[in-house]
N, C-alpha and C. Protein backbone atom coordinates (compact mmCIF):
# COMPACT_ATOMS: atom_id res chain seq x y z
N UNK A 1 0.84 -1.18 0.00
CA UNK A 1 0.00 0.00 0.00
C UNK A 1 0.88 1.23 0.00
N UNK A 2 0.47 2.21 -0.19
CA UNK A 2 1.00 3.60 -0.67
C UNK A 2 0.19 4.64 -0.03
N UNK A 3 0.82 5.04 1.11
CA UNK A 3 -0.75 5.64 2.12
C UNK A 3 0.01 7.39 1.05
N UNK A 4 -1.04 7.84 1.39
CA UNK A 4 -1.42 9.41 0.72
C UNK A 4 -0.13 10.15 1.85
N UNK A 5 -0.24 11.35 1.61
CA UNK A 5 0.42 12.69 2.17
C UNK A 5 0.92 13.68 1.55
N UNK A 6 0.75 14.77 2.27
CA UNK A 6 1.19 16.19 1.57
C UNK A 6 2.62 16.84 2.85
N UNK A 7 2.91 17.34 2.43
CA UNK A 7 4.18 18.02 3.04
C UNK A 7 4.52 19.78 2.43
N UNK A 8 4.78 20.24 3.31
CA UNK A 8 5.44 21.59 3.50
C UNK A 8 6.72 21.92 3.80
N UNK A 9 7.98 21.61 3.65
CA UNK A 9 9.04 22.24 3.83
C UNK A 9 9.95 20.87 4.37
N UNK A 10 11.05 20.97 4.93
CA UNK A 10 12.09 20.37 5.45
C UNK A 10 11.93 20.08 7.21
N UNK A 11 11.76 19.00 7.18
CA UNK A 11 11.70 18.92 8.99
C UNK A 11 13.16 19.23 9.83
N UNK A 12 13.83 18.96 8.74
CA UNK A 12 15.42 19.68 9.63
C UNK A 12 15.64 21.46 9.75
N UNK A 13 14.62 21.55 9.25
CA UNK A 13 14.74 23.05 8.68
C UNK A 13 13.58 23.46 8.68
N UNK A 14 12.91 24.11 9.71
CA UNK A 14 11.23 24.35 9.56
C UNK A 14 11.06 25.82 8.88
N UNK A 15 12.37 26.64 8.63
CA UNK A 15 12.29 28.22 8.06
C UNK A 15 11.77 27.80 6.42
N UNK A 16 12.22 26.66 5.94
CA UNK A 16 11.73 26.16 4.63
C UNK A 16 10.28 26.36 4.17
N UNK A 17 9.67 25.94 5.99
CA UNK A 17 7.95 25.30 5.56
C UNK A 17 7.40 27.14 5.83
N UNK A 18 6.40 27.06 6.38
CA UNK A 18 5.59 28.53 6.44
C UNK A 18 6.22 29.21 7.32
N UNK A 19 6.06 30.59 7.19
CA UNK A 19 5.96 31.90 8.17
C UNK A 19 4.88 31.71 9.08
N UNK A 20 5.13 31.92 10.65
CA UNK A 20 4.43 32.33 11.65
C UNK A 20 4.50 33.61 12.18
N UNK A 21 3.10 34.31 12.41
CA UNK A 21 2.94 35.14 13.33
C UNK A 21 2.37 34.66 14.59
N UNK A 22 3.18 35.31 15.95
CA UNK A 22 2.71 35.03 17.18
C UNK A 22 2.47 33.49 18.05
N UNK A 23 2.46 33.46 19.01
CA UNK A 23 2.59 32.18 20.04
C UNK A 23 1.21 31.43 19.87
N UNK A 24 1.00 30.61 18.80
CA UNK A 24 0.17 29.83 18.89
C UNK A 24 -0.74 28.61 20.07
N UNK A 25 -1.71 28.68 20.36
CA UNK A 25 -1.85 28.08 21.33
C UNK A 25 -3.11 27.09 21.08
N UNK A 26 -3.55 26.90 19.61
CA UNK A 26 -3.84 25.50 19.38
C UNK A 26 -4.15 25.92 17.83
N UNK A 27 -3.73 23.92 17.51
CA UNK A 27 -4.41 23.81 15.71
C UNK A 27 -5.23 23.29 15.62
N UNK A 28 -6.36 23.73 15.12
CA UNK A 28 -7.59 23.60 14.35
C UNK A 28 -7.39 23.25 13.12
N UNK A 29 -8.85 22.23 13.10
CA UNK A 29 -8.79 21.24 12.31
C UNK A 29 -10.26 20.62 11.60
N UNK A 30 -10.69 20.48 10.61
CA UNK A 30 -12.11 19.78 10.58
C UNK A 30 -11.54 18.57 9.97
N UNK A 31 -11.80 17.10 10.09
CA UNK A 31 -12.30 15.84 9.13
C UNK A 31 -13.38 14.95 9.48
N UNK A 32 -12.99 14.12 8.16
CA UNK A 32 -14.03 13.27 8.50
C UNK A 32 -13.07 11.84 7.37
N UNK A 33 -13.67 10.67 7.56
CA UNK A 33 -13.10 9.75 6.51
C UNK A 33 -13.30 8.35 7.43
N UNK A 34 -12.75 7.85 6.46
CA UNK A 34 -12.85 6.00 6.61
C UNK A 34 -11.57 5.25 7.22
N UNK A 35 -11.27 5.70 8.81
CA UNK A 35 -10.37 5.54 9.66
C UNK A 35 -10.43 3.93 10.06
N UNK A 36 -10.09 2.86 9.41
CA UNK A 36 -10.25 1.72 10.05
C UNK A 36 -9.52 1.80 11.46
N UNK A 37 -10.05 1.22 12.62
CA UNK A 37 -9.36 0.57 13.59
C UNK A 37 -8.17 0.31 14.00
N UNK A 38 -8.18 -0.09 13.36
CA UNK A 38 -6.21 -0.50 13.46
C UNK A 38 -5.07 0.43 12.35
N UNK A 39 -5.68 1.27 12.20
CA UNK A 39 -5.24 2.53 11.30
C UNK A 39 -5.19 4.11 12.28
N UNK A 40 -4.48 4.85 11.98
CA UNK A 40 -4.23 6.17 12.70
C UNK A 40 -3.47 6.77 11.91
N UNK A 41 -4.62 7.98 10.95
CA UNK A 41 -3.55 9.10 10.29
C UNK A 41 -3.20 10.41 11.35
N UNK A 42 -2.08 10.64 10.69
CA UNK A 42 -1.41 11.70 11.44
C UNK A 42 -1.10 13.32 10.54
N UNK A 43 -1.22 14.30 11.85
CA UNK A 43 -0.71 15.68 11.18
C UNK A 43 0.82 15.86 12.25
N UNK A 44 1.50 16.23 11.46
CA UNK A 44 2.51 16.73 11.64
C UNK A 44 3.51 17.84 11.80
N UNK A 45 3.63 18.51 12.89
CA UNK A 45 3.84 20.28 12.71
C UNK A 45 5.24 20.15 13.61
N UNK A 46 6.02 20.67 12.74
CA UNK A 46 7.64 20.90 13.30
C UNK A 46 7.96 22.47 13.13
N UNK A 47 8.01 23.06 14.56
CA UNK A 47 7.76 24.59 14.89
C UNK A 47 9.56 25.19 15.13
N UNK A 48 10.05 25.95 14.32
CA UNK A 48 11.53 26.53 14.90
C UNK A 48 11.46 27.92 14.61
N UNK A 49 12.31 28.71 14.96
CA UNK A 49 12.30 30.16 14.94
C UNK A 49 13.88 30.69 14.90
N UNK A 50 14.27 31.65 14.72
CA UNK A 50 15.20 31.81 14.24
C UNK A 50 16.34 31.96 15.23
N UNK A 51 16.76 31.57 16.63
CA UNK A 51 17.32 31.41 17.14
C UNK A 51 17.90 29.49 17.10
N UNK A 52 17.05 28.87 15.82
CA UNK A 52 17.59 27.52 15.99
C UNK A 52 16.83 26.55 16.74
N UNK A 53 16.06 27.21 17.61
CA UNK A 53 14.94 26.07 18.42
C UNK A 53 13.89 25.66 17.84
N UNK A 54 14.24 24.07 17.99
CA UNK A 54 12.60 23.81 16.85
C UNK A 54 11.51 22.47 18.33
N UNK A 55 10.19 22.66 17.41
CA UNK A 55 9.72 21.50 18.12
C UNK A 55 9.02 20.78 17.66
N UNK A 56 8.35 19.87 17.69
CA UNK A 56 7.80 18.61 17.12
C UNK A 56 6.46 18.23 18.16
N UNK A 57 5.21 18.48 17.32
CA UNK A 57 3.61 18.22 17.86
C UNK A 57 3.32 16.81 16.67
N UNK A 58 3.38 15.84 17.03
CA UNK A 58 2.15 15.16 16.61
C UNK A 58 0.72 14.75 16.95
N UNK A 59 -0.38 15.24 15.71
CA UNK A 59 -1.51 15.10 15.83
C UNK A 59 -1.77 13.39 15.77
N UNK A 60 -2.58 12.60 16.62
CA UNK A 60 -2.68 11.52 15.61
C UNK A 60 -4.09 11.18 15.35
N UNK A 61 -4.77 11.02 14.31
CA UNK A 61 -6.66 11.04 14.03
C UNK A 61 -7.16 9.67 13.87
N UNK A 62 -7.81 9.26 14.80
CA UNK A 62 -8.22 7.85 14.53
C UNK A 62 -9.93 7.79 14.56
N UNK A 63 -10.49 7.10 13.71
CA UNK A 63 -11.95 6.68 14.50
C UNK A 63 -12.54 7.20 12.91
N UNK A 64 -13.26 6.46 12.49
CA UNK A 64 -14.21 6.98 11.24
C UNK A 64 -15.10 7.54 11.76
N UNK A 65 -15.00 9.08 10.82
CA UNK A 65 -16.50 9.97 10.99
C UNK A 65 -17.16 10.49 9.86
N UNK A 66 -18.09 10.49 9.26
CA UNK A 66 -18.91 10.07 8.25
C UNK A 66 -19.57 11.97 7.81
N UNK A 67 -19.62 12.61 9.06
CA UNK A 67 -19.62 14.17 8.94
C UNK A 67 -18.00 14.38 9.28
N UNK A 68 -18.17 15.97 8.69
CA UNK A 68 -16.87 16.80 9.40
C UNK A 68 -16.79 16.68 10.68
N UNK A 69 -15.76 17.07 11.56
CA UNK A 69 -15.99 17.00 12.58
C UNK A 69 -14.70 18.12 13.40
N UNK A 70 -14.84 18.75 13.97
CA UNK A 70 -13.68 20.05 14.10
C UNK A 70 -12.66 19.42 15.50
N UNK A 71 -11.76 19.39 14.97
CA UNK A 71 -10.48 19.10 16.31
C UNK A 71 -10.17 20.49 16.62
N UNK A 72 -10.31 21.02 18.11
CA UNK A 72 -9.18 21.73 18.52
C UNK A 72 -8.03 20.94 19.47
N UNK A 73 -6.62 21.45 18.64
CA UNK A 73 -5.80 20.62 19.23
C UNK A 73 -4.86 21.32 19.84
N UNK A 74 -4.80 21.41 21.55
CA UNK A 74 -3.90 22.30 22.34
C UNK A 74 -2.41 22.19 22.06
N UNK A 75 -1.73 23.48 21.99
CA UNK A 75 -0.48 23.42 22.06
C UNK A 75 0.31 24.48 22.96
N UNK A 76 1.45 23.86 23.47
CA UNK A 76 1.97 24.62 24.51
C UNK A 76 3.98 24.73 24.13
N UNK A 77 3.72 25.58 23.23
CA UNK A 77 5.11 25.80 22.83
C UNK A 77 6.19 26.00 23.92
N UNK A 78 7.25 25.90 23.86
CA UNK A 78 8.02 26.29 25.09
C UNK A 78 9.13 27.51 24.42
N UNK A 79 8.59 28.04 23.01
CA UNK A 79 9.07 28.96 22.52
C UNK A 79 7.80 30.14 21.40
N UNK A 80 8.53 31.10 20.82
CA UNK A 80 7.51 31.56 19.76
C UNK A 80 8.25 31.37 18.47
N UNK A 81 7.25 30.33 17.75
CA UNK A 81 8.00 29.92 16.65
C UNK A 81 7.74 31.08 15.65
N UNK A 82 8.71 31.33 14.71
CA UNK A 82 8.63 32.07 13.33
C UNK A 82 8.24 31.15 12.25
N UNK A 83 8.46 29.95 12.15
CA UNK A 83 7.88 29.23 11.02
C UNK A 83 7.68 27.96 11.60
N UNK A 84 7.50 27.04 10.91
CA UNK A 84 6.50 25.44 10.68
C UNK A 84 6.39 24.33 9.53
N UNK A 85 6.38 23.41 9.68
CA UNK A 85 6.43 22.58 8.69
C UNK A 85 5.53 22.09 8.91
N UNK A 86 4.65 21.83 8.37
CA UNK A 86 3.35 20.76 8.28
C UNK A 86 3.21 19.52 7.39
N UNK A 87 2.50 18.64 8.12
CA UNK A 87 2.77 17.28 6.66
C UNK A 87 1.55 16.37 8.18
N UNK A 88 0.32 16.33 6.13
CA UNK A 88 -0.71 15.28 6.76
C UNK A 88 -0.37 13.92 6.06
N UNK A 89 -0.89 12.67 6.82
CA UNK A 89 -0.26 11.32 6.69
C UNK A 89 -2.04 10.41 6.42
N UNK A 90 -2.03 9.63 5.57
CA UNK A 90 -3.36 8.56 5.24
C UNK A 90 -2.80 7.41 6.26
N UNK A 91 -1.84 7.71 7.31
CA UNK A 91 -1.15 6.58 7.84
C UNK A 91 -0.42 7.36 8.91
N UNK A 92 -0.02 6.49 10.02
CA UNK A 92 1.03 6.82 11.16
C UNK A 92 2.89 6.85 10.27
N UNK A 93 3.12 7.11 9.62
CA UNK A 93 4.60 7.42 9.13
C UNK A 93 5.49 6.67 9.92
N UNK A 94 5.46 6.61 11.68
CA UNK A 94 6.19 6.19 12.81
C UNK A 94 6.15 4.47 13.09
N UNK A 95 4.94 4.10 12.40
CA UNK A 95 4.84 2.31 12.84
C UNK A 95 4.34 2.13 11.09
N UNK A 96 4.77 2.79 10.58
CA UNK A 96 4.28 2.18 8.96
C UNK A 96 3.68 1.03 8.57
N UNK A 97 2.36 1.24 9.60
CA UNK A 97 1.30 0.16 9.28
C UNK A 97 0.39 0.93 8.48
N UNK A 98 -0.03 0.63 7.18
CA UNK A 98 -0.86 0.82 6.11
C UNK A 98 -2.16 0.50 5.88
N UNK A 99 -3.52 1.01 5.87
CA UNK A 99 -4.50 0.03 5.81
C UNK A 99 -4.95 0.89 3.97
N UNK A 100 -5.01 0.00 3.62
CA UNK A 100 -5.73 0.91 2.08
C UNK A 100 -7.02 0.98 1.81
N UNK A 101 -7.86 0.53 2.84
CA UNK A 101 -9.11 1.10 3.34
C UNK A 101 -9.39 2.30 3.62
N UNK A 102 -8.32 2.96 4.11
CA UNK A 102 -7.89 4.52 4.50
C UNK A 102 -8.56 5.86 3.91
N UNK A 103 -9.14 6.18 4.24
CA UNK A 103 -9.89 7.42 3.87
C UNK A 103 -9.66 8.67 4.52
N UNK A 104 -8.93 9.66 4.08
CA UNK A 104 -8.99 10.81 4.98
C UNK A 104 -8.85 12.05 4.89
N UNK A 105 -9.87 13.14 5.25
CA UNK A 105 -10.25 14.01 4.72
C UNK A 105 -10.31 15.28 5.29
N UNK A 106 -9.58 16.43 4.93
CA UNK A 106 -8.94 17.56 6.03
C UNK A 106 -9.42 18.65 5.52
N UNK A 107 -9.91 19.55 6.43
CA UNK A 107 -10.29 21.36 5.63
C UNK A 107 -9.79 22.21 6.46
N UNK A 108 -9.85 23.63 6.33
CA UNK A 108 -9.86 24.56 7.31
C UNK A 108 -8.79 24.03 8.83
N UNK A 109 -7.56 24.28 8.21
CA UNK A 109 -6.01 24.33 9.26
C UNK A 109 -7.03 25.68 10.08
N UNK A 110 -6.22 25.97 10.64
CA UNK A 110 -5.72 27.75 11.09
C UNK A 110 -5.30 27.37 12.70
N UNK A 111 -4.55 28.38 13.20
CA UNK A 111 -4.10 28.37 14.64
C UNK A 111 -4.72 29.41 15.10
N UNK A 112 -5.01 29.39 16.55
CA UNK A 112 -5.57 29.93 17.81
C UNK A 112 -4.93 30.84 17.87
N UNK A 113 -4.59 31.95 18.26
CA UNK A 113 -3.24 32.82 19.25
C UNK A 113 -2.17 33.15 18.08
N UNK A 114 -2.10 32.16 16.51
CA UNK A 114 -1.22 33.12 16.01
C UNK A 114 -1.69 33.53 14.21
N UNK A 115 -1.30 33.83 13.49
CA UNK A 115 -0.90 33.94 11.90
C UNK A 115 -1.06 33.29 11.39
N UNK A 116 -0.97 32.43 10.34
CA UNK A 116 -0.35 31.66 9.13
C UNK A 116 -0.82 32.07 7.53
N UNK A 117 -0.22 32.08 6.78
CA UNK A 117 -0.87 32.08 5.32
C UNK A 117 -0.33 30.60 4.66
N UNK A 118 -1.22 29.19 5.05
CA UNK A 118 -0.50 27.91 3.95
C UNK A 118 -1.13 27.13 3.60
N UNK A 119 -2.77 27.99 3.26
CA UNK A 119 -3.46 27.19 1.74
C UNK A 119 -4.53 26.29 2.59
N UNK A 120 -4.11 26.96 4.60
CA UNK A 120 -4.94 25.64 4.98
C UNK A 120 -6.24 25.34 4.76
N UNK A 121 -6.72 25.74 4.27
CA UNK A 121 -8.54 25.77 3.75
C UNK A 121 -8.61 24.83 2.17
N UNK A 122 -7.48 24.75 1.49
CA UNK A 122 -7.09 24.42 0.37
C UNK A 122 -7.97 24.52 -0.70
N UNK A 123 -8.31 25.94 -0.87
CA UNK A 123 -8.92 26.42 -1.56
C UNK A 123 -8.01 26.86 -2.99
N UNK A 124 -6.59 26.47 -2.80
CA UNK A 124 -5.53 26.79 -4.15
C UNK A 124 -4.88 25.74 -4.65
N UNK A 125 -5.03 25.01 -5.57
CA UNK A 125 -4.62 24.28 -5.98
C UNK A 125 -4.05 24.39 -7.53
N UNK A 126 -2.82 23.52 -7.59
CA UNK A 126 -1.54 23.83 -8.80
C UNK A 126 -1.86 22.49 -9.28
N UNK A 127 -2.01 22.72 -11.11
CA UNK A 127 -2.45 21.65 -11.84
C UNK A 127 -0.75 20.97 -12.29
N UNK A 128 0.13 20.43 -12.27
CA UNK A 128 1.47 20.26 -13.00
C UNK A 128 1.13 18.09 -13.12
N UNK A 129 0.68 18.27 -14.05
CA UNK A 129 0.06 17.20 -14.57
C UNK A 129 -0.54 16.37 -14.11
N UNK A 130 -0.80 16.50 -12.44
CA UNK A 130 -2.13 16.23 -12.01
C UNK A 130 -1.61 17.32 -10.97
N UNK A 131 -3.33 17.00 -10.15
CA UNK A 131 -3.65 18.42 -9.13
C UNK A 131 -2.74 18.35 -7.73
N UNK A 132 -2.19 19.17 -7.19
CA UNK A 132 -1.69 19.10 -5.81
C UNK A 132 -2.44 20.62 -5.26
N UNK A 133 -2.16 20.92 -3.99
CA UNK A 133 -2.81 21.48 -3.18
C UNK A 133 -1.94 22.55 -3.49
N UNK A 134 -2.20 23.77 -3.56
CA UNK A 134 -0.54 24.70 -3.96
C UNK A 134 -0.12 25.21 -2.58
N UNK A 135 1.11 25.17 -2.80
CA UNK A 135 2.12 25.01 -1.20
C UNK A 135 2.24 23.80 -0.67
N UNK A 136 1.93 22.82 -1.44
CA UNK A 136 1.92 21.47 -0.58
C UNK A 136 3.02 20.39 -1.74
N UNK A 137 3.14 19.92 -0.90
CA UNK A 137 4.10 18.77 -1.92
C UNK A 137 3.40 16.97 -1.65
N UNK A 138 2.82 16.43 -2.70
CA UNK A 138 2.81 15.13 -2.34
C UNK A 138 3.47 14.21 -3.68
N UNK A 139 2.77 12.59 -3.34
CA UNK A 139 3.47 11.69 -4.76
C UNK A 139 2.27 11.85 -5.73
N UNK A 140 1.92 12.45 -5.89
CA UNK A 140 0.72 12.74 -7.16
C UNK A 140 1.68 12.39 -8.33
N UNK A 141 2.48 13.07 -8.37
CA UNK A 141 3.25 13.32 -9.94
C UNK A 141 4.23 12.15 -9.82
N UNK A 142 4.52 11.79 -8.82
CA UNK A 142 5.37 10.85 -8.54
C UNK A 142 4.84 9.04 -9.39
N UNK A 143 3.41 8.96 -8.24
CA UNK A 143 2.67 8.15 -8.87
C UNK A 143 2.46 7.70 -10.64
N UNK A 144 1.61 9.09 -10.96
CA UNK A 144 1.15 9.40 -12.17
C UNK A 144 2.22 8.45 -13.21
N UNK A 145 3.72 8.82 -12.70
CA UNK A 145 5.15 8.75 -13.78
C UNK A 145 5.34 7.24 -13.96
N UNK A 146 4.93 7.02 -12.71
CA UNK A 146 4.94 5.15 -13.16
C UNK A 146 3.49 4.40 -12.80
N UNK A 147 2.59 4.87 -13.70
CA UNK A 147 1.32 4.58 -13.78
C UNK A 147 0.62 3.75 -12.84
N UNK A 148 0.81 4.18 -11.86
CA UNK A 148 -0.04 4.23 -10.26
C UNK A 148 -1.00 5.43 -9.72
N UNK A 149 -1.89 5.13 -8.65
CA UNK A 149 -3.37 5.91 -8.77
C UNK A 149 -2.55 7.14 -7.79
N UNK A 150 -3.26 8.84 -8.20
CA UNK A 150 -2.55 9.77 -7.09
C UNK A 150 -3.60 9.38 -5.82
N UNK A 151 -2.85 9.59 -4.61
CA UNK A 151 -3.44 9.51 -3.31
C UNK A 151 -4.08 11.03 -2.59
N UNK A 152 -3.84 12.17 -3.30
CA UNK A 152 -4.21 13.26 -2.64
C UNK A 152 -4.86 13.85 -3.57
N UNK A 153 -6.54 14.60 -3.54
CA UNK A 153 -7.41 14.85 -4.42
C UNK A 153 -7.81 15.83 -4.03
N UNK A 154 -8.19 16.80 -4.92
CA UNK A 154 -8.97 18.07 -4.47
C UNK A 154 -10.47 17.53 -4.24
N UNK A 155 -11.63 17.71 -3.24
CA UNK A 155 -12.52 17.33 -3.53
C UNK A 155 -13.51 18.64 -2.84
N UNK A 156 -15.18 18.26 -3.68
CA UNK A 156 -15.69 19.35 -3.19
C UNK A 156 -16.41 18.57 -1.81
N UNK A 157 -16.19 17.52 -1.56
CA UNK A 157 -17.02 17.01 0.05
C UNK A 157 -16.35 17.80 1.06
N UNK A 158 -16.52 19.68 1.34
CA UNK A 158 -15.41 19.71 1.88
C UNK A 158 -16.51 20.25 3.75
N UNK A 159 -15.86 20.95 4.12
CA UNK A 159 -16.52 21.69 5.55
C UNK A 159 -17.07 22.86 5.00
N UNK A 160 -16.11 23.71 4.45
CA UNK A 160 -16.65 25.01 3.59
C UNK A 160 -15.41 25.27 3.11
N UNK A 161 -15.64 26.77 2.37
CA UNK A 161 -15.54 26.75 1.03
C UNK A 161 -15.78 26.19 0.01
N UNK A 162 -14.78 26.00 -1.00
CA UNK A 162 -15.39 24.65 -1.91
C UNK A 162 -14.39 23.92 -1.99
N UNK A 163 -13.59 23.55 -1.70
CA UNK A 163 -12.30 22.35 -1.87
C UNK A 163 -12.10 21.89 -0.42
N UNK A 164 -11.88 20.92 -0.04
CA UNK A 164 -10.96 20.11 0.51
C UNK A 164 -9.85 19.07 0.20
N UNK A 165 -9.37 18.51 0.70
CA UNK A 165 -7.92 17.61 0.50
C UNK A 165 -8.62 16.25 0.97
N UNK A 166 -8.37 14.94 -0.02
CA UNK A 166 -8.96 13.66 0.47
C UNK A 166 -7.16 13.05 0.30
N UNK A 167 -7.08 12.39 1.33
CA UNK A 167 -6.19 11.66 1.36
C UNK A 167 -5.92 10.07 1.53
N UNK A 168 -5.64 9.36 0.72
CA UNK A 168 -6.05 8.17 0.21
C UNK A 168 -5.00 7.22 0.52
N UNK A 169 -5.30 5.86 0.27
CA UNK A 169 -4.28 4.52 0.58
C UNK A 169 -4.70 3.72 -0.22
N UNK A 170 -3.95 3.20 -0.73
CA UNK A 170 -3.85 2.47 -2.12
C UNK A 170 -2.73 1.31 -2.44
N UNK A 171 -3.13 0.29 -3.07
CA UNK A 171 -2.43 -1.18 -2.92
C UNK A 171 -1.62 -0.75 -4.28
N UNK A 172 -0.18 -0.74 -4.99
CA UNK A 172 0.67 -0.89 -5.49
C UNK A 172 1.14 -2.36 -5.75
N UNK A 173 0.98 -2.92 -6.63
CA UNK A 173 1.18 -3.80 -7.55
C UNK A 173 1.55 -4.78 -5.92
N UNK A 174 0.39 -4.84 -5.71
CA UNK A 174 -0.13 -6.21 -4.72
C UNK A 174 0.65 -5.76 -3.29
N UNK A 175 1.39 -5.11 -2.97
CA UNK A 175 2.19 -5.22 -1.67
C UNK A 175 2.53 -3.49 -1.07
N UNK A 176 3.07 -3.56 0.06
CA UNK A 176 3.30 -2.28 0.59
C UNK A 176 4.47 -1.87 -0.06
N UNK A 177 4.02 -0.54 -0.83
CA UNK A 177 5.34 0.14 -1.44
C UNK A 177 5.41 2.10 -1.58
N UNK A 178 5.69 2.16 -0.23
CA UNK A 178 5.72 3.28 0.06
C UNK A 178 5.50 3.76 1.38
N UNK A 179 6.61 4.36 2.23
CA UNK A 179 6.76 4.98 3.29
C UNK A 179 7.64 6.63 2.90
N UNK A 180 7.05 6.75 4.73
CA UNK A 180 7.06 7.97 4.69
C UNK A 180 8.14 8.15 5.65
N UNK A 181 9.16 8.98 5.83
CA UNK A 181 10.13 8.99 6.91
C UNK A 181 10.66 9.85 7.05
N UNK A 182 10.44 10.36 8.49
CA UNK A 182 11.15 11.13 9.65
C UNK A 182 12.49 10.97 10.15
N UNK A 183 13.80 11.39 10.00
CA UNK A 183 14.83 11.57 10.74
C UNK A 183 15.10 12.41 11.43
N UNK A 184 14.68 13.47 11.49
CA UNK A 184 15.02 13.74 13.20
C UNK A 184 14.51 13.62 14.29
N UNK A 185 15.10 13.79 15.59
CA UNK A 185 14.67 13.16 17.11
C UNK A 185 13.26 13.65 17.45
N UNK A 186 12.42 13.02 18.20
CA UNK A 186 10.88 13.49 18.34
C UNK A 186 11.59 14.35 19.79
N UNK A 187 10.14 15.29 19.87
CA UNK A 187 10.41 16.38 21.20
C UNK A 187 9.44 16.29 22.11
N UNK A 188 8.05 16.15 21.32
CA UNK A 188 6.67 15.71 21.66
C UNK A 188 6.14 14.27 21.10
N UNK A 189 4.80 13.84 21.83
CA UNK A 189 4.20 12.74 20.96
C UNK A 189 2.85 12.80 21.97
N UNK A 190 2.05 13.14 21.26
CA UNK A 190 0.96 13.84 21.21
C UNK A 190 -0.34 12.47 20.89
N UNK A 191 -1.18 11.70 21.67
CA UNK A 191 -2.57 11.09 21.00
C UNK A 191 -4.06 11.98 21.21
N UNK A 192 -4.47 12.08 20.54
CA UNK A 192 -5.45 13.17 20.37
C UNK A 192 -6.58 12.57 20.26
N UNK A 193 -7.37 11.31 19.43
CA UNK A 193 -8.84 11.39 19.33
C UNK A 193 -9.31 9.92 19.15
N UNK A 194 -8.56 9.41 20.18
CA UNK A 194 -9.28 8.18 20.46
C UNK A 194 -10.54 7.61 20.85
């Protein structure tokens, strides 16, 4: 399987991913999707600022919900970050267990207490021979090149506006072929919606 994801910037390097204004003090979130059981997708936010201090929140979303459904998810920085990396997962990235049953479906980012401008409503999307979310990076094009299905879709099932992001899991020529991976040290580890 080939679980879905989008990404924003360099996790060694969070000045890569977005600009922050101000001390954030939670991320907001709407989904909904086809969360099997033994499945847990994840959001991913790696916070540093320009003195070099970074930190690491994982979201992790489990439980099928059939409406939207809005997460507020507390955060307690132990700094004020200037930027962020974000990256949503059709899968836990950390135990790269895959279900391709996986359904999962994200709108309307924004933070509590600070700024951001990064598409989180994903109302902008860049066509480069199939669709990605613009500001976002996934294997859409990756897929496409060796004629496999893309995992990340603009769709209108969204909360509001008119787009959302569906993020998908998908079987690759019969077996698991495709992970996602983190190298640097975790700071946090965060379970959220069990």
């Amino acid at each position: 399987s080939n679980a879905g994801y989008f990404i924003k910037g360099d996790f060694e390097d969070p000045s890569t991913g977005f600009k922050i204004t101000g001390n954030p003090t939670a991320f907001n979130f709407w989904y909904k999707g086809n969360i099997p059981t033994n499945d847990t997708c994840m959001i991913l936010l790696v916070f540093g600022n320009s003195a070099g201090l970074t930190e690491e929140v994982q979201i992790k979303v489990t439980g099928s919900k059939a409406a939207y459904t809005q997460v507020t998810f507390p955060l307690s920085l132990s700094f004020t970050p200037d930027s962020f990396v974000i990256a949503a997962a059709s899968a836990n990235p950390f135990t790269q267990l895959i279900n391709p049953a996986t359904i999962f479906y994200l709108d309307d980012m924004t933070f509590t207490g600070a700024t951001a401008s990064f598409n989180g409503d994903f109302e902008n999307w860049t066509n480069v021979q199939s669709e990605n979310p613009t500001l976002w990076s996934t294997d859409n094009l990756t897929n496409k090149a060796v004629n496999e299905a893309e995992n990340v879709f603009k769709t209108t099932d969204k909360y509001s506006g008119q787009f959302a992001a569906q993020i998908t899991t998908d079987w690759i020529n019969g077996y698991k072929a495709g992970t996602i991976r983190v190298t640097h040290p975790m700071t946090r580890d965060y379970d959220t919606l069990a």
